[in-house]
C-alpha atoms as a PDB file:
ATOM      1  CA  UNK A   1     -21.419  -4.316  -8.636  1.00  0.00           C
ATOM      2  CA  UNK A   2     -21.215  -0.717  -8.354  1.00  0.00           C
ATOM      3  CA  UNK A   3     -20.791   1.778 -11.194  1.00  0.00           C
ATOM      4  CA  UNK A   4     -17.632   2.375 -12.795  1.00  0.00           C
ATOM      5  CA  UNK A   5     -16.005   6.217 -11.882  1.00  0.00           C
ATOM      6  CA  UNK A   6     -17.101   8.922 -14.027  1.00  0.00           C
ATOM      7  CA  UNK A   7     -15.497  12.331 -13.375  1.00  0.00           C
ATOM      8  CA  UNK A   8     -15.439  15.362 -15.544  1.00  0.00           C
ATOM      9  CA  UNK A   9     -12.811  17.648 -13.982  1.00  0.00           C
ATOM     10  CA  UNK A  10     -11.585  20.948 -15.125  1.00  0.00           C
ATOM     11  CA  UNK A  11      -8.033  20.304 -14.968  1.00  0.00           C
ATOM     12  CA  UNK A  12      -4.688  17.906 -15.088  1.00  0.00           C
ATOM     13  CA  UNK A  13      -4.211  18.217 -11.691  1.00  0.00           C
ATOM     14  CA  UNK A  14      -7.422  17.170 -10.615  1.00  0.00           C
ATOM     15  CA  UNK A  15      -7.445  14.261 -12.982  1.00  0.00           C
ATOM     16  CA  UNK A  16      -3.792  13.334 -11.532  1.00  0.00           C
ATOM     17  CA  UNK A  17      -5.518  13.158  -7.767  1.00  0.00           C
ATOM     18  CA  UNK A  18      -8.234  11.042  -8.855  1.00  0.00           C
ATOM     19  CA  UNK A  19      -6.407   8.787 -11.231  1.00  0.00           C
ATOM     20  CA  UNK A  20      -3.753   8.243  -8.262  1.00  0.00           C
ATOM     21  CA  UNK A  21      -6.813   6.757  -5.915  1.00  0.00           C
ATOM     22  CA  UNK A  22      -8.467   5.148  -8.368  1.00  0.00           C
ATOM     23  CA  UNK A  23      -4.984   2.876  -9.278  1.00  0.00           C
ATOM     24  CA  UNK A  24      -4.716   2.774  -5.386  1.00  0.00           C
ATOM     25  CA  UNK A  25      -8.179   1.146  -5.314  1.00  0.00           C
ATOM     26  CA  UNK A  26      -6.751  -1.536  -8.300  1.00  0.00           C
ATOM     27  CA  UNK A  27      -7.889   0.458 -11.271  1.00  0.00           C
ATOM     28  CA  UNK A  28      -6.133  -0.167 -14.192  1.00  0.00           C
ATOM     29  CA  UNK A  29      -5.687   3.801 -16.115  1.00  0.00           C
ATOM     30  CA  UNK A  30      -5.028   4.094 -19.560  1.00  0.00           C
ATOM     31  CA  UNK A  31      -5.091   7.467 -21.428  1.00  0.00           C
ATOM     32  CA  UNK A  32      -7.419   8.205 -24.356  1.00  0.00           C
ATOM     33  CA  UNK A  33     -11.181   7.210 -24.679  1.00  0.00           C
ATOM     34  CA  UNK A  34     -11.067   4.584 -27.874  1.00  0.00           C
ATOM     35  CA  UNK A  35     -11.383   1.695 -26.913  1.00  0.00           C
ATOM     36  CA  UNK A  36      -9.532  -1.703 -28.734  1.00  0.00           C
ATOM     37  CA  UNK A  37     -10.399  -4.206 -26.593  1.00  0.00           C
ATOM     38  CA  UNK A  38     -12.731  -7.100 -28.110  1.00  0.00           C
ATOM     39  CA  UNK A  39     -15.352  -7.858 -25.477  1.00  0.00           C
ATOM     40  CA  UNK A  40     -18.119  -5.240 -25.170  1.00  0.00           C
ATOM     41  CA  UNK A  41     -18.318  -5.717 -21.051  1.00  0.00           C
ATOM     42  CA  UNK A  42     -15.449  -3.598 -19.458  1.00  0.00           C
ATOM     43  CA  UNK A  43     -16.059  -3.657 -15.843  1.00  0.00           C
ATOM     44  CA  UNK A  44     -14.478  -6.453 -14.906  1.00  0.00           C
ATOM     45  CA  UNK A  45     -11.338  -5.074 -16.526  1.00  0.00           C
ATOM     46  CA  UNK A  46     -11.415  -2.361 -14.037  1.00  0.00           C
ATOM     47  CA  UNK A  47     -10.147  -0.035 -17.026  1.00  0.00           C
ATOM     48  CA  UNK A  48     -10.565   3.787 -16.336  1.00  0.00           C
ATOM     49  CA  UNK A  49      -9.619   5.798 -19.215  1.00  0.00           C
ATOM     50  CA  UNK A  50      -8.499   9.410 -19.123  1.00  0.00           C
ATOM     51  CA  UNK A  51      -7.421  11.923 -20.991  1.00  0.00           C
ATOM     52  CA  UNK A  52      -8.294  16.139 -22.273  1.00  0.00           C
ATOM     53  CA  UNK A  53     -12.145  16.447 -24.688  1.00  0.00           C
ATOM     54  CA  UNK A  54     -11.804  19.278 -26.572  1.00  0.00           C
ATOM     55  CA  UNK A  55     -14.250  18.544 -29.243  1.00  0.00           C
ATOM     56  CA  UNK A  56     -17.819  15.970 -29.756  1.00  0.00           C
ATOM     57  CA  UNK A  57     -15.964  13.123 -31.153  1.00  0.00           C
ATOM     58  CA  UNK A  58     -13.945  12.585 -27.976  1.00  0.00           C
ATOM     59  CA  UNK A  59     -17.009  12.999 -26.171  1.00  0.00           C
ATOM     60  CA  UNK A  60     -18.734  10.217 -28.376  1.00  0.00           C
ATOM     61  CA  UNK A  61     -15.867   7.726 -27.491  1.00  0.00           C
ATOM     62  CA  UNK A  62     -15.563   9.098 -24.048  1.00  0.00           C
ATOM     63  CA  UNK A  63     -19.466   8.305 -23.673  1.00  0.00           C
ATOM     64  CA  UNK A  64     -19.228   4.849 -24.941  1.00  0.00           C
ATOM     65  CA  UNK A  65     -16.383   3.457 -23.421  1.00  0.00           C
ATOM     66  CA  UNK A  66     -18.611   4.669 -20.171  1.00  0.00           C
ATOM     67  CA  UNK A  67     -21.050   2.552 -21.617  1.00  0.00           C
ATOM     68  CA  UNK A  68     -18.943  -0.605 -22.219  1.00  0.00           C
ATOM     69  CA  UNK A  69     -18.455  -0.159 -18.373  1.00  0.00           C
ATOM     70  CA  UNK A  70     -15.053   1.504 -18.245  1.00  0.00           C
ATOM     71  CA  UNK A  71     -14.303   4.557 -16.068  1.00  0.00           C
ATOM     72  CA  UNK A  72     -14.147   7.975 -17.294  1.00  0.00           C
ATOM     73  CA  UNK A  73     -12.183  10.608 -16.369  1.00  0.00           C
ATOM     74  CA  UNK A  74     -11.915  13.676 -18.574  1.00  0.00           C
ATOM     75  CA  UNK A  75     -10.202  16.734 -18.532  1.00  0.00           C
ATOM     76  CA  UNK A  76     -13.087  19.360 -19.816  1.00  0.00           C
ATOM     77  CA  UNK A  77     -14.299  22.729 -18.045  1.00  0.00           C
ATOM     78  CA  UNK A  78     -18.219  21.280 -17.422  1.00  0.00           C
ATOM     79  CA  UNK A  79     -19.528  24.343 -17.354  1.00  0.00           C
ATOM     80  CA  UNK A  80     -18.997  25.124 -21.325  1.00  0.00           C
ATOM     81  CA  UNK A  81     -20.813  23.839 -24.250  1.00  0.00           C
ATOM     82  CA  UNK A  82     -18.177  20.381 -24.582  1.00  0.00           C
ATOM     83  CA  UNK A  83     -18.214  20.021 -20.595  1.00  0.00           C
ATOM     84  CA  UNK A  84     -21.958  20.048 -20.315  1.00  0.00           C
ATOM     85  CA  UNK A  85     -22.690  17.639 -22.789  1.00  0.00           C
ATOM     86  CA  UNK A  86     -20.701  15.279 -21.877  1.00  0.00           C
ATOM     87  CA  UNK A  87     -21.344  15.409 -18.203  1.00  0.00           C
ATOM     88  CA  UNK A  88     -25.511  15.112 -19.607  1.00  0.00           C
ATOM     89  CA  UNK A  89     -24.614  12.059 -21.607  1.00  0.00           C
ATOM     90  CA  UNK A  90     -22.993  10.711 -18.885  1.00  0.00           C
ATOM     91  CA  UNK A  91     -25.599  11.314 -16.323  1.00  0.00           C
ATOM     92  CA  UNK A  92     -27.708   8.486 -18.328  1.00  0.00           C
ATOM     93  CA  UNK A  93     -24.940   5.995 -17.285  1.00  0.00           C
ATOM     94  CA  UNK A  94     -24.702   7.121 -13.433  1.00  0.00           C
ATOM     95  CA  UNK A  95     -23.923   9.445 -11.158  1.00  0.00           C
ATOM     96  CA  UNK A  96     -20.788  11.713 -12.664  1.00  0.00           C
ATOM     97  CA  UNK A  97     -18.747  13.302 -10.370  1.00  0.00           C
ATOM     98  CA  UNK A  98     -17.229  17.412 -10.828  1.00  0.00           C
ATOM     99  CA  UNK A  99     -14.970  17.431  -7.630  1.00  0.00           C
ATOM    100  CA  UNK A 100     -11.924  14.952  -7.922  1.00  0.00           C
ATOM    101  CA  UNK A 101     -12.139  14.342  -3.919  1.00  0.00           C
ATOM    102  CA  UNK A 102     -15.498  12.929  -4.073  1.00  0.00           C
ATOM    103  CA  UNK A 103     -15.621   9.066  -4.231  1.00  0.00           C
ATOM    104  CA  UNK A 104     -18.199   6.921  -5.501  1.00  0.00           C
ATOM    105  CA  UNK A 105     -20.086   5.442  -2.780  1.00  0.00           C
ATOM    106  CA  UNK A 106     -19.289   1.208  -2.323  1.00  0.00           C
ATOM    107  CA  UNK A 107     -22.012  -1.514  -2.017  1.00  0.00           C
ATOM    108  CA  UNK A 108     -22.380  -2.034   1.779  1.00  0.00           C
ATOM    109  CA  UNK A 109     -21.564  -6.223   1.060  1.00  0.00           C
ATOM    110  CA  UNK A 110     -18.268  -5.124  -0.639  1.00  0.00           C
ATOM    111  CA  UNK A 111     -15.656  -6.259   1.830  1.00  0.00           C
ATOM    112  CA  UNK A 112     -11.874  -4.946   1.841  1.00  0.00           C
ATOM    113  CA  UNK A 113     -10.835  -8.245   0.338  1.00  0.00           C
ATOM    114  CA  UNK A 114     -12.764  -7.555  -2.743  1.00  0.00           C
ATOM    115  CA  UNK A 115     -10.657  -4.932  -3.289  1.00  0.00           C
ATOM    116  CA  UNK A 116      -7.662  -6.803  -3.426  1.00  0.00           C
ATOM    117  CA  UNK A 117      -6.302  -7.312  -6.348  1.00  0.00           C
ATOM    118  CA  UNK A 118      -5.071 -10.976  -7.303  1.00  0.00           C
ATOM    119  CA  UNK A 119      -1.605 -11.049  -6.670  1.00  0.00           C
ATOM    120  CA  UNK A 120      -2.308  -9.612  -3.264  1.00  0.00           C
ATOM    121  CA  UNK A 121      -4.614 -11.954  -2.221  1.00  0.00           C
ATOM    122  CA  UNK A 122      -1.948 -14.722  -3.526  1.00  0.00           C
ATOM    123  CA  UNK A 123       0.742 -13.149  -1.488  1.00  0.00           C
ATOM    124  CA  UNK A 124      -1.474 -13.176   1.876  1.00  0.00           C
ATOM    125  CA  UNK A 125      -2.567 -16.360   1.149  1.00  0.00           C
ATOM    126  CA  UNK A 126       0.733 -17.484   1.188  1.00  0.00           C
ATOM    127  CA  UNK A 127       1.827 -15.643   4.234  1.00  0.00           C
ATOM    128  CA  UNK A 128      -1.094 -16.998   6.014  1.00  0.00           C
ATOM    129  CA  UNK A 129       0.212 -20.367   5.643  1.00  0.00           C
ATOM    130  CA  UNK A 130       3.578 -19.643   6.779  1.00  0.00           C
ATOM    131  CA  UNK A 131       5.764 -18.744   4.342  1.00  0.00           C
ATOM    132  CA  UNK A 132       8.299 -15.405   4.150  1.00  0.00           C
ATOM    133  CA  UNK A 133       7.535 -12.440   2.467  1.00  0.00           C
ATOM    134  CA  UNK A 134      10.771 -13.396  -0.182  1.00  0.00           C
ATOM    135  CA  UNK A 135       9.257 -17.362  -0.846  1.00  0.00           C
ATOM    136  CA  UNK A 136       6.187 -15.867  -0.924  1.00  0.00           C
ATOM    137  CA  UNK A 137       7.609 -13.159  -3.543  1.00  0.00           C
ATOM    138  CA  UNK A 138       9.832 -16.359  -5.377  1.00  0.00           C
ATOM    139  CA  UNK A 139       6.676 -18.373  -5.713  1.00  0.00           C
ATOM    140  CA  UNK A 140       4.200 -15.835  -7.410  1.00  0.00           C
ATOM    141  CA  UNK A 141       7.193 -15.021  -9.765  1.00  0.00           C
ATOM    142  CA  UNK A 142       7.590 -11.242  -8.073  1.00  0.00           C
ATOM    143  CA  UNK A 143      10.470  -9.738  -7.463  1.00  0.00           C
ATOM    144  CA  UNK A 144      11.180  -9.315  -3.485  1.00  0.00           C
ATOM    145  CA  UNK A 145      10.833  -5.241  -3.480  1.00  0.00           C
ATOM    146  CA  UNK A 146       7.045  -5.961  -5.684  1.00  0.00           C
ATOM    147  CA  UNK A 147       5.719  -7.956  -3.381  1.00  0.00           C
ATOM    148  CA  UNK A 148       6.652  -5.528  -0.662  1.00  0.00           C
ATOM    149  CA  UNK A 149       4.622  -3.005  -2.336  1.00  0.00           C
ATOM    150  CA  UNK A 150       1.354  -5.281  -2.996  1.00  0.00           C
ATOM    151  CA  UNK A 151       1.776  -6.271   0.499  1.00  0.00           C
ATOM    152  CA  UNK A 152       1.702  -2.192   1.625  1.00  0.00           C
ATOM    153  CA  UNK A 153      -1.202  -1.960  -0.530  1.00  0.00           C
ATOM    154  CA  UNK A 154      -2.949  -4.552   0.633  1.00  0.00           C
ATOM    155  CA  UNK A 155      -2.454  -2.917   4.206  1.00  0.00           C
ATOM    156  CA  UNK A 156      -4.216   0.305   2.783  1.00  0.00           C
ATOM    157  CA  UNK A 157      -6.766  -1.888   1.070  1.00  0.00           C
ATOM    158  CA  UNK A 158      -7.725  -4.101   4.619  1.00  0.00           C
ATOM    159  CA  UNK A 159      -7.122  -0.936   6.984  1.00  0.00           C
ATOM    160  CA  UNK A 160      -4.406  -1.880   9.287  1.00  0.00           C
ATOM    161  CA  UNK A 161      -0.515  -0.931   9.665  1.00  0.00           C
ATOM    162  CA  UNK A 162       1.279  -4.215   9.941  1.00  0.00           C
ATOM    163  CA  UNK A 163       1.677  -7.032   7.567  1.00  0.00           C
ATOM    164  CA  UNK A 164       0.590  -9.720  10.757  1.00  0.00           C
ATOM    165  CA  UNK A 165      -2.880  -7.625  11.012  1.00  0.00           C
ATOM    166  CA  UNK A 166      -3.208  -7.870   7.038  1.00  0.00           C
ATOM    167  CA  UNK A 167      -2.882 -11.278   7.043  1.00  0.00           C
ATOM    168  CA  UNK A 168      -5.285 -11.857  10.151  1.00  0.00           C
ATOM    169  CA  UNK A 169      -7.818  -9.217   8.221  1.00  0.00           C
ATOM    170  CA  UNK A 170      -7.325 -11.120   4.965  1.00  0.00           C
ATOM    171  CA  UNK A 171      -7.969 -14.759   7.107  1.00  0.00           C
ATOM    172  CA  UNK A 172     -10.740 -13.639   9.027  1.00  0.00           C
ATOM    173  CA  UNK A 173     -12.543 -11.882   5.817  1.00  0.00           C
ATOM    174  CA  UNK A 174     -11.701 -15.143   3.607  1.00  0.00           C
ATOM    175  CA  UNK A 175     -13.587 -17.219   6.184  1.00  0.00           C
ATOM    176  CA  UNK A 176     -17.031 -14.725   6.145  1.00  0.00           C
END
């Protein structure tokens, strides 16, 4: 499994670019570093948490919540005292990246359809045996305009333009 994200970024609007990809890619974001959640493993979650570190405490939770295995990105200027040591401490866990349009590299066996996110791969599952977009959408409990969207995201997940290639792409990679 490859490492969650870690990015230290000096600004909101950084942090907005690469929190917008990273929920494109089926990560769930959640602001603020504590963490509640009972179990200690948090990659399979796919939780990235975000938020600003102005001081050593948020860069204690911030570190440990990388540790758990959730995604980090914070809003610090890395080159000052708070920045540095956080992106140090976080350099133990992984690589940590400064510039929001760099992306973590992927395992070279992760296919597109791992990157699907369940109710995607239930909707093209369905449409590859047949049914419309709006049973499909009646029997997963979605609303007709929500599966729509999974659908287009499961496009940009698989690569192609049309819901017929997703479907063929989601087929052919289910079969591998």
């Amino acid at each position: 499994m490859n490492d969650p994200p870690r990015y230290v970024v000096p600004s909101a609007t950084a942090a907005t670019s690469v929190l917008r990809r990273l929920a494109r890619d089926g990560w769930l974001t959640r602001e603020g570093f504590a963490v509640a959640e009972p179990s200690w493993d948090l990659a399979r979650a796919k939780l990235v948490l975000f938020g600003r570190v102005p001081d050593t405490e948020t860069v204690r939770l911030a570190v440990l919540a990388a540790a758990r295995g959730a995604g980090v990105v914070a809003i610090v200027d890395p080159t000052g005292e708070i920045g540095r040591a956080l992106v140090d401490d976080l350099s133990r866990l992984g690589p940590v990246y400064q510039d929001p349009d760099d992306e973590p590299e992927t395992d070279d066996n992760e296919t597109a359809l791992s990157r699907l996110i369940p109710e995607q791969r239930a909707l093209l599952e369905r449409l590859a045996d047949g049914e419309t977009i709006a049973a499909a959408a009646a029997a997963e409990f979605l609303s007709l305009r929500t599966a729509n969207r999974r659908i287009a995201q499961a496009r940009e997940a698989l690569g192609v333009r049309t819901t017929r290639e997703a479907v063929l792409a989601y087929v052919r990679q289910r079969r591998s």
